[in-house]
Each structure stands twice: as C-alpha cells, then as structure tokens.
Protein backbone atom coordinates (compact mmCIF):
# COMPACT_ATOMS: atom_id res chain seq x y z
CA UNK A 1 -12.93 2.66 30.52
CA UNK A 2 -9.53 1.49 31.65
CA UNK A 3 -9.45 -1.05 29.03
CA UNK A 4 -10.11 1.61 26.08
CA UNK A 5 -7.09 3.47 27.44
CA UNK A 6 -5.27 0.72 27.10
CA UNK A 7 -5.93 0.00 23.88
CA UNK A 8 -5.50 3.73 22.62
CA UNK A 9 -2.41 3.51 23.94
CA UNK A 10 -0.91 0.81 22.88
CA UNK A 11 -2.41 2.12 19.17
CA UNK A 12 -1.01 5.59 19.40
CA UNK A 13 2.31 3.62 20.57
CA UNK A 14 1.94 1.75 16.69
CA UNK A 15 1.65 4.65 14.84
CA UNK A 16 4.90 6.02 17.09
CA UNK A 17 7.28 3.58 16.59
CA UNK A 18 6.46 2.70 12.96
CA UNK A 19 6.36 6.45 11.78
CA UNK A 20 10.72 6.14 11.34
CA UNK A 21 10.42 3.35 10.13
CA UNK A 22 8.19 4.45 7.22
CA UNK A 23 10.38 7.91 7.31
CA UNK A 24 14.13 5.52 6.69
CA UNK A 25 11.47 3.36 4.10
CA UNK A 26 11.03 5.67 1.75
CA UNK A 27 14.93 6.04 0.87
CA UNK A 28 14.83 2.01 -0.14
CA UNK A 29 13.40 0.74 -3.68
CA UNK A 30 10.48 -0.96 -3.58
CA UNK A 31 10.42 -4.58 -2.83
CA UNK A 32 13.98 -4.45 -1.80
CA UNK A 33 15.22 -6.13 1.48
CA UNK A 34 15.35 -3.06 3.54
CA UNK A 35 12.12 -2.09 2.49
CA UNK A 36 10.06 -4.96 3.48
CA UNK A 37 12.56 -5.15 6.76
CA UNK A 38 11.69 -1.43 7.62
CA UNK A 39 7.61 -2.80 7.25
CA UNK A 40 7.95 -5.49 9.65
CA UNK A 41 10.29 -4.27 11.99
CA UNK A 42 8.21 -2.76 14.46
CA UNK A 43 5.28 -5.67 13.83
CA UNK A 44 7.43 -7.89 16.85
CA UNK A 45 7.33 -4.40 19.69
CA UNK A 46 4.08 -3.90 19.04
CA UNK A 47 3.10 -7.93 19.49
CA UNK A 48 5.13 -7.51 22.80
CA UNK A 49 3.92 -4.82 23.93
CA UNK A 50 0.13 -6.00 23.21
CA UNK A 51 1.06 -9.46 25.40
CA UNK A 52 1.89 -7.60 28.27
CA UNK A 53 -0.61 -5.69 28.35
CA UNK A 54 -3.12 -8.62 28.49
CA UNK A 55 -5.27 -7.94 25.14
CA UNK A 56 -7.04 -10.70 23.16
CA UNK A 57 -6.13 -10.55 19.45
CA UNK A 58 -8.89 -9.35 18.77
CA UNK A 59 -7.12 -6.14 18.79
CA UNK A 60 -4.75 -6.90 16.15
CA UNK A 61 -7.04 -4.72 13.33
CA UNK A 62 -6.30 -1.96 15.32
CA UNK A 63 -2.47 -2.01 15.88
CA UNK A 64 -1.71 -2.67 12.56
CA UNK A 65 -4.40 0.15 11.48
CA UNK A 66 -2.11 2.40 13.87
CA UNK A 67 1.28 0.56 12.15
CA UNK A 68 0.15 1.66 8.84
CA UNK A 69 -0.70 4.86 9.70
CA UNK A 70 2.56 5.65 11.29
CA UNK A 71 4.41 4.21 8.10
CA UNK A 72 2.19 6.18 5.70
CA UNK A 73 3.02 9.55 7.90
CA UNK A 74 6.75 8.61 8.12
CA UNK A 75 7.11 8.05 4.29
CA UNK A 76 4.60 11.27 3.29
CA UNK A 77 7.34 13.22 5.97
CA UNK A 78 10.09 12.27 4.26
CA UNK A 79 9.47 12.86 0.77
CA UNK A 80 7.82 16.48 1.97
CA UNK A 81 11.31 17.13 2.98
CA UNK A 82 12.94 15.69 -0.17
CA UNK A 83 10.75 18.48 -1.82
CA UNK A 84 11.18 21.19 0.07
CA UNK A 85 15.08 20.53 0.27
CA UNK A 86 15.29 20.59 -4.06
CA UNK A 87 13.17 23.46 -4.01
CA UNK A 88 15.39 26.94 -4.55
C-alpha cells in the first residue's frame, strides 16, 4: 500500500509541475524552440524525483501519462482564458 502512494504521488506531482508548462506552451507556435523546451522541461524533475524515490522504470507509462495530462490541462486553461478575456 505504501508503494501505491508513492507512485500516486509522484504522478499527481507530473501532472503539477507540467500543467505551467503546458499553460506558458500554448503562447509559442508550434514546433518552435520554446515549444518543444516547455514539453520537456519538466521530463528531467520528474526523472529525479522518480530516482529518489526508489521506483523501477517500469513506472515511466505512468509519469508521463500524468506529464501529458498536466500539459493538456495547462494549454486547455490558457486558451479558456484567451476566450473569455476577447469575449465583451
């Protein structure tokens, strides 16, 4: 049970610290340097983070399920508040 904490935790902690970077993203062009910067920048914390706390890579699917969450929340955030900030 201890072990499954862990690992919700450090999965929850993806989707945290990669849900700004999708949020700054979403101002960048596609493909562009900063874009593809603000995708990987959180990949080295979260590698960190998952050595410390002892876990096999065989829990890699799951952080980067949680990364892509958060930077699929940050960028749908952002452009909500593009939206709502044009309309009158």
């Amino acid at each position: 049970m201890e072990g499954a904490t862990i690992i919700t935790g450090l999965v929850i902690l993806a989707l945290i610290v990669s849900i700004p970077c999708g949020y700054i993203r979403q101002n960048y062009p596609k493909y562009s340097f900063m874009w593809f910067l603000l995708i990987h920048l959180p990949i080295p914390f979260i590698v960190l983070l998952r050595l410390k706390a002892g876990l096999s890579w065989h829990i890699i699917p799951l952080t980067l399920g949680g990364s892509v969450a958060g930077q699929i929340i940050g960028s749908a955030v952002s452009r909500r508040r593009k939206l709502n900030a044009k309309a009158p």
